[in-house]
PDB file of N, CA and C in Angstrom:
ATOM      1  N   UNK A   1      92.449 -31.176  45.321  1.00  0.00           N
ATOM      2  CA  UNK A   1      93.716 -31.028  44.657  1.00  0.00           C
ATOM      3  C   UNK A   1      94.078 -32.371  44.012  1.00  0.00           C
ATOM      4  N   UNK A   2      94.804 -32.165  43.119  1.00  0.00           N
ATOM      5  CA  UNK A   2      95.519 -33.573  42.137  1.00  0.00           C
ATOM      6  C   UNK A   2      96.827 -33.213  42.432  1.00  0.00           C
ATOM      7  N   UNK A   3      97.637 -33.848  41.794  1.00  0.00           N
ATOM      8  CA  UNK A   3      98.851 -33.930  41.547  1.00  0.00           C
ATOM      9  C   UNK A   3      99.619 -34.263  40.681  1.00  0.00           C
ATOM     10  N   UNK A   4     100.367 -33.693  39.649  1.00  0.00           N
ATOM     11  CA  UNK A   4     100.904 -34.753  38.374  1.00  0.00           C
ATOM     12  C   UNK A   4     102.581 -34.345  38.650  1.00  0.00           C
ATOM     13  N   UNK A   5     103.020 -35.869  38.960  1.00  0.00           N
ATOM     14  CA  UNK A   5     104.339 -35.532  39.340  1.00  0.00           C
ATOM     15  C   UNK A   5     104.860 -34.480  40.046  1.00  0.00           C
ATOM     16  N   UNK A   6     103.944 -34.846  41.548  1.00  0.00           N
ATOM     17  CA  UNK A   6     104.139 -34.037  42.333  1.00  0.00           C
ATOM     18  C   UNK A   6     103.774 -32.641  42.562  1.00  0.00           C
ATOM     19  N   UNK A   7     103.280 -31.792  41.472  1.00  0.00           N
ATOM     20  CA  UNK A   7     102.896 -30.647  40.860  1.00  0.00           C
ATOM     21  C   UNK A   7     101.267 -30.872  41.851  1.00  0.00           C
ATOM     22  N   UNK A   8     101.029 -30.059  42.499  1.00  0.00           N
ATOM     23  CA  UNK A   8      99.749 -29.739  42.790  1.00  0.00           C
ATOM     24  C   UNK A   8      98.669 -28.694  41.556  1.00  0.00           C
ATOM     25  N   UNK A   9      97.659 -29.297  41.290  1.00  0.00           N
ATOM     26  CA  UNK A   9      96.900 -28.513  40.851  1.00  0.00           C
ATOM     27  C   UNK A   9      95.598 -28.854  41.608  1.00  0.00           C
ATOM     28  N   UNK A  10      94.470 -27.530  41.517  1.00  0.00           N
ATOM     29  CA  UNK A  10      93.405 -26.863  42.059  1.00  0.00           C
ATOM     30  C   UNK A  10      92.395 -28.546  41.605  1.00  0.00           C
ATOM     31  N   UNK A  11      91.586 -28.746  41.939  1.00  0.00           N
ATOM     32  CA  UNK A  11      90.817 -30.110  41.577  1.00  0.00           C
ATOM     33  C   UNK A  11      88.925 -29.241  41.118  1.00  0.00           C
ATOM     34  N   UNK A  12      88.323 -29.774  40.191  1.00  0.00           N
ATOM     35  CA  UNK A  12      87.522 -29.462  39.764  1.00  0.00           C
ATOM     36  C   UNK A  12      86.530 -30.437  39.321  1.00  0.00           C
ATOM     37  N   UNK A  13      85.469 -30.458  39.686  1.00  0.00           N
ATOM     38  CA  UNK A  13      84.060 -31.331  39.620  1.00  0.00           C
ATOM     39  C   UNK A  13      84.451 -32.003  38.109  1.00  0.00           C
ATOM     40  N   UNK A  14      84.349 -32.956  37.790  1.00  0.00           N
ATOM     41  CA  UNK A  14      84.618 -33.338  36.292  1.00  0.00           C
ATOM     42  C   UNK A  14      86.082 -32.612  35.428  1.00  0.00           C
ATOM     43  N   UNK A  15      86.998 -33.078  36.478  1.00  0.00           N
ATOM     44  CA  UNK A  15      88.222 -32.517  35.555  1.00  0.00           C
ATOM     45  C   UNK A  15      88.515 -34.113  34.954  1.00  0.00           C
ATOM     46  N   UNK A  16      88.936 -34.150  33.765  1.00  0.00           N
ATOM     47  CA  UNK A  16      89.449 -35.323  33.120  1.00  0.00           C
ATOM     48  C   UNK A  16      91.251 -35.235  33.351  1.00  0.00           C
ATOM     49  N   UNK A  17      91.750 -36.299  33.004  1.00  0.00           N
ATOM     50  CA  UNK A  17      93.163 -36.230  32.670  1.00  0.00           C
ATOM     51  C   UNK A  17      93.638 -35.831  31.765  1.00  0.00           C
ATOM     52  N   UNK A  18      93.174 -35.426  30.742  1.00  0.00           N
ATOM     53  CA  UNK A  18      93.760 -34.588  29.831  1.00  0.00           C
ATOM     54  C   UNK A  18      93.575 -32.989  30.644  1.00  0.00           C
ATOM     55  N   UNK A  19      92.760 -32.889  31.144  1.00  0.00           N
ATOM     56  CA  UNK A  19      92.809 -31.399  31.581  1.00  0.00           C
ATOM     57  C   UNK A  19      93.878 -31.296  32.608  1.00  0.00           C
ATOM     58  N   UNK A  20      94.076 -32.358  33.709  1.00  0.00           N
ATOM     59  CA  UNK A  20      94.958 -31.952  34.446  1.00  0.00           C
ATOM     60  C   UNK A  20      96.670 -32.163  33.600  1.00  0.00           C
ATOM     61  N   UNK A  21      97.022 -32.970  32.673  1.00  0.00           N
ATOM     62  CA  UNK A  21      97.882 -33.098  32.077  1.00  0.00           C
ATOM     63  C   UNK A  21      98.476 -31.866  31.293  1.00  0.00           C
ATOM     64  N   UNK A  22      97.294 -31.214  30.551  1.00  0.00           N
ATOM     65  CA  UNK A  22      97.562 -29.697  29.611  1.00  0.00           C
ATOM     66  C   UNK A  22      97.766 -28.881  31.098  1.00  0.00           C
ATOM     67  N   UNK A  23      97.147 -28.520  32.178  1.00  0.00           N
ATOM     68  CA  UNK A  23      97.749 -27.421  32.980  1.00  0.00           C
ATOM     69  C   UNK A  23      98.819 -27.851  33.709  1.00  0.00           C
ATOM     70  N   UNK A  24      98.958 -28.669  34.236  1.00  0.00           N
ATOM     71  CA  UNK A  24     100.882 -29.256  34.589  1.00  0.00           C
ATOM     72  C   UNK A  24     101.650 -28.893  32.970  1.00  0.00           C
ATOM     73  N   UNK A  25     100.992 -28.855  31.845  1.00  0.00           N
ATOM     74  CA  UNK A  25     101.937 -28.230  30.876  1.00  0.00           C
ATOM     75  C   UNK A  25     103.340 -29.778  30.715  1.00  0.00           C
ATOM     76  N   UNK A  26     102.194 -31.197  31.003  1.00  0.00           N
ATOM     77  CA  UNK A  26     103.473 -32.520  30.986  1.00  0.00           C
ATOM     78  C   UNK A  26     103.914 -32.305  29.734  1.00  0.00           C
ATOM     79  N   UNK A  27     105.534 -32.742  29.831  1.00  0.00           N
ATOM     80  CA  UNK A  27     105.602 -33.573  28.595  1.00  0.00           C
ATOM     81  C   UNK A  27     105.571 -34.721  28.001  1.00  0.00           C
ATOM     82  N   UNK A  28     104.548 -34.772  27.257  1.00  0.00           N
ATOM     83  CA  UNK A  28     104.041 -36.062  26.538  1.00  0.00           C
ATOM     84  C   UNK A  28     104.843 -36.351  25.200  1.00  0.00           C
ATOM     85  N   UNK A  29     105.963 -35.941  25.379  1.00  0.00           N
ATOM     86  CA  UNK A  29     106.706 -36.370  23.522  1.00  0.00           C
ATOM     87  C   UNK A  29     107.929 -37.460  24.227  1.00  0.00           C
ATOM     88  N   UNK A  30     107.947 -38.310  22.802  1.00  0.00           N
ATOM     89  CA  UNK A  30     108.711 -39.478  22.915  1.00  0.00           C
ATOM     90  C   UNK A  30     107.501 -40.504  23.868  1.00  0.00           C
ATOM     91  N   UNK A  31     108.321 -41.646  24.186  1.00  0.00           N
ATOM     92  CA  UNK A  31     107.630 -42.444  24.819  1.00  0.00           C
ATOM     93  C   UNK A  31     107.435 -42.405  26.011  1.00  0.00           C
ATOM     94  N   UNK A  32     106.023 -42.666  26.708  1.00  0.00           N
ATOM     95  CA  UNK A  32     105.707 -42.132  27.984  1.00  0.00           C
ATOM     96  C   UNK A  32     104.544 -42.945  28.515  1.00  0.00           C
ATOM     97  N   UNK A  33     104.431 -43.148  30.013  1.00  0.00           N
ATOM     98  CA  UNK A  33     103.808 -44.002  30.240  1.00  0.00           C
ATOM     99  C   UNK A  33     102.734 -43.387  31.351  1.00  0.00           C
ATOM    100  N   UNK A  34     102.167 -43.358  31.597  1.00  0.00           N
ATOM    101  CA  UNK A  34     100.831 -42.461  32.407  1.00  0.00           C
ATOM    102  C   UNK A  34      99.866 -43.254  33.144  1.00  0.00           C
ATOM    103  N   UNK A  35     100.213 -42.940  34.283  1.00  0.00           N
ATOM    104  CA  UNK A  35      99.341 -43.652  35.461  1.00  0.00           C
ATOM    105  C   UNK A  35      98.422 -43.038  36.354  1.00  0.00           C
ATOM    106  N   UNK A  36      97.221 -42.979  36.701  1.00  0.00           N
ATOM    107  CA  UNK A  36      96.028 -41.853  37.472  1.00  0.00           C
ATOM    108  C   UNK A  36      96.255 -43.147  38.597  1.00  0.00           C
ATOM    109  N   UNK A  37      96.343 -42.980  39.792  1.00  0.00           N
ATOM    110  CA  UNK A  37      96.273 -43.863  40.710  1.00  0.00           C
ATOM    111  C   UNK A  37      96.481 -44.916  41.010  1.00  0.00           C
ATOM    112  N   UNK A  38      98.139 -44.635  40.356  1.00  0.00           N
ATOM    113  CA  UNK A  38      98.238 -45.947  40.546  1.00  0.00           C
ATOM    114  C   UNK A  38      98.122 -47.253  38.848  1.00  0.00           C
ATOM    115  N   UNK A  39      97.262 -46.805  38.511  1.00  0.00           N
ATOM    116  CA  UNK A  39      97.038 -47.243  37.355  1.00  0.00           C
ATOM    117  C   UNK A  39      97.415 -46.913  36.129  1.00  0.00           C
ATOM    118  N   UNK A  40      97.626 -47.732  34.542  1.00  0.00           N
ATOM    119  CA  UNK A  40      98.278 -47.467  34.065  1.00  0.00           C
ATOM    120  C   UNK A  40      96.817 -46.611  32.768  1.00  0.00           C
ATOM    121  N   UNK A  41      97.089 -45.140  32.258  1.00  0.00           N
ATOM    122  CA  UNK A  41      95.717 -44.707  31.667  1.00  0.00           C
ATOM    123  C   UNK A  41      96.118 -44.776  29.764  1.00  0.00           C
ATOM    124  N   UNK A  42      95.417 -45.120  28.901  1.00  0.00           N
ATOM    125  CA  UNK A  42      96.160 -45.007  27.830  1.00  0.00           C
ATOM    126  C   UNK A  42      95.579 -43.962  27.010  1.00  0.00           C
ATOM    127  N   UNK A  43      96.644 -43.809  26.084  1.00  0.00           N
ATOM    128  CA  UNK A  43      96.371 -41.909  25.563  1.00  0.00           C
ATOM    129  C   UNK A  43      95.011 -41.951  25.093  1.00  0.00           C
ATOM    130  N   UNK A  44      94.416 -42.941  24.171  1.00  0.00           N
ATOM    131  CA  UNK A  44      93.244 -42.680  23.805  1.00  0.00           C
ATOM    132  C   UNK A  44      92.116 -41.985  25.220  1.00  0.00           C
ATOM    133  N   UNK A  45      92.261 -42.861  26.205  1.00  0.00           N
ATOM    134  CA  UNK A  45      91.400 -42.672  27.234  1.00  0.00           C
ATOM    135  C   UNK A  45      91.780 -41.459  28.056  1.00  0.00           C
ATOM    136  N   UNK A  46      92.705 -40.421  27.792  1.00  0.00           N
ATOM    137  CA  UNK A  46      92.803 -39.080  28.645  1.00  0.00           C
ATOM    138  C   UNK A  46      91.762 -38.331  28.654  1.00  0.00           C
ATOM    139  N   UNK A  47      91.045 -37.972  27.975  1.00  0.00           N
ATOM    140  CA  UNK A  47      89.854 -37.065  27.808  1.00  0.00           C
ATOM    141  C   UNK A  47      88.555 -38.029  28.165  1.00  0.00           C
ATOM    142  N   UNK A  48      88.335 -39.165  28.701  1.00  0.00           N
ATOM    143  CA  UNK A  48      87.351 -39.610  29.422  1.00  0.00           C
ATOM    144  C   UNK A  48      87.911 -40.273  30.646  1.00  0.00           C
ATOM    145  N   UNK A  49      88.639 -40.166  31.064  1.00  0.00           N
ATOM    146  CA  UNK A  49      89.803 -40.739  32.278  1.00  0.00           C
ATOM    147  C   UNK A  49      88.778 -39.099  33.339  1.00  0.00           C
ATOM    148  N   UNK A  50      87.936 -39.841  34.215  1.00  0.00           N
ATOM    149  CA  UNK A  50      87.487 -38.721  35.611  1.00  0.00           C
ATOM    150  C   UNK A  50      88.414 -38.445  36.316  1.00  0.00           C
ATOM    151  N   UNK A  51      88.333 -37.420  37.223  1.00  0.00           N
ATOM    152  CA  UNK A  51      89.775 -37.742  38.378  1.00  0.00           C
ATOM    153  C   UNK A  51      88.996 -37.390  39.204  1.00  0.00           C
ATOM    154  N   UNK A  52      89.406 -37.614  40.423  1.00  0.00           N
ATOM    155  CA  UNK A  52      88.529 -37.910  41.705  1.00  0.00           C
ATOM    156  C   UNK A  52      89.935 -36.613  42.593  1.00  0.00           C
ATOM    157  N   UNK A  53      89.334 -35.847  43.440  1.00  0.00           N
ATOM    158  CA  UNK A  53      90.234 -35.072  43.920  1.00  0.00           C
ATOM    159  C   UNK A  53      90.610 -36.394  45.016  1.00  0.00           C
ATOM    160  N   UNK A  54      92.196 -35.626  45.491  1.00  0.00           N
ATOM    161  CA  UNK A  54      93.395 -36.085  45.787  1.00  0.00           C
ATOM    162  C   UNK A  54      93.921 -37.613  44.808  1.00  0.00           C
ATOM    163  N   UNK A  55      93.763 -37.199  43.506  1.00  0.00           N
ATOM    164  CA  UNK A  55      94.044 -38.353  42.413  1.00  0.00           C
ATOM    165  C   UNK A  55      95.890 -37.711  42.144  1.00  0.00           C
ATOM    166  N   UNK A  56      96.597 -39.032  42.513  1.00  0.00           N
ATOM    167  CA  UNK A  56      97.969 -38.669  41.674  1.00  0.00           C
ATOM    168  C   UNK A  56      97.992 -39.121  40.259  1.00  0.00           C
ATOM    169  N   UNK A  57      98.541 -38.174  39.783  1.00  0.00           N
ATOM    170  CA  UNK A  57      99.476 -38.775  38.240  1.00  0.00           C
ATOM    171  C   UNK A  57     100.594 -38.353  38.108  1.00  0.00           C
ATOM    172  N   UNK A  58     101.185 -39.753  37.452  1.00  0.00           N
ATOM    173  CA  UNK A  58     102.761 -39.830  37.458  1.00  0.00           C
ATOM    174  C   UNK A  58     102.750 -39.770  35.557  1.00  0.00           C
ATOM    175  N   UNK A  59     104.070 -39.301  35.217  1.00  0.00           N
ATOM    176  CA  UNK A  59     104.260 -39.338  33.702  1.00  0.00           C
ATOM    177  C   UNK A  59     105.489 -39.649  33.785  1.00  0.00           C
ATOM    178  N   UNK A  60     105.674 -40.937  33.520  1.00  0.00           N
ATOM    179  CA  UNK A  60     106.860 -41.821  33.088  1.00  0.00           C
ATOM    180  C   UNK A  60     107.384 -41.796  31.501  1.00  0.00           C
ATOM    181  N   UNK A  61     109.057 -41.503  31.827  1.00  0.00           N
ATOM    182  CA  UNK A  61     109.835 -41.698  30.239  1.00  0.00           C
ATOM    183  C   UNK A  61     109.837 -42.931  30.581  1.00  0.00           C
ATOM    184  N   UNK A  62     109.798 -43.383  29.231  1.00  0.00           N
ATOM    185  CA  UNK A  62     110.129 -44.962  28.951  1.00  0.00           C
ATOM    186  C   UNK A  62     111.453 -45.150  28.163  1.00  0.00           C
ATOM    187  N   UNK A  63     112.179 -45.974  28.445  1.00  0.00           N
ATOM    188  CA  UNK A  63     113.748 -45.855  28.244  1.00  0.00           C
ATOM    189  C   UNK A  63     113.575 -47.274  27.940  1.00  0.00           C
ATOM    190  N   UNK A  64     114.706 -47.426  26.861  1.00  0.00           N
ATOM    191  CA  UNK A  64     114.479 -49.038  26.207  1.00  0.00           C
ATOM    192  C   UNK A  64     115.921 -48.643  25.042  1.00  0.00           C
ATOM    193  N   UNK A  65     116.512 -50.018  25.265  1.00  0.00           N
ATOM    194  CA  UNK A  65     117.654 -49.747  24.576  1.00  0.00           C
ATOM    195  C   UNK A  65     119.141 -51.238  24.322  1.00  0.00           C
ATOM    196  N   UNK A  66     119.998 -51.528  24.025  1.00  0.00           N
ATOM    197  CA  UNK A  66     120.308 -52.438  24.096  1.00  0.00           C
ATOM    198  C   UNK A  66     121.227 -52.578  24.855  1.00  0.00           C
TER     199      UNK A  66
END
């Protein structure tokens, strides 16, 4: 199993982070910050980002303002 923001999903031999990201159904609009363990993953790298079962991901709004 993974987790994206808490959301459990099913874990699968070669699931990438883009795959677990499209079935949590995240939202990725506006600014957002994305971490697989802890770590921070950048959008280019979702679709070669491995996940290792019991991998969390968090999807952070980014808020910035004066």
């Amino acid at each position: 199993m993974v987790t994206v923001n808490d959301v459990p999903l099913p874990f699968r031999a070669g699931m990438t982070l883009r795959d677990a990201l499209e079935e949590a159904a995240a939202d990725l609009s506006g600014p957002v910050l994305v971490t697989s363990g802890g770590q921070f993953v950048a959008p280019e790298d979702y679709g070669g980002h491995r996940l290792a079962d019991g991998e969390e991901i968090r999807v952070l709004r980014v808020i910035s303002g004066g």
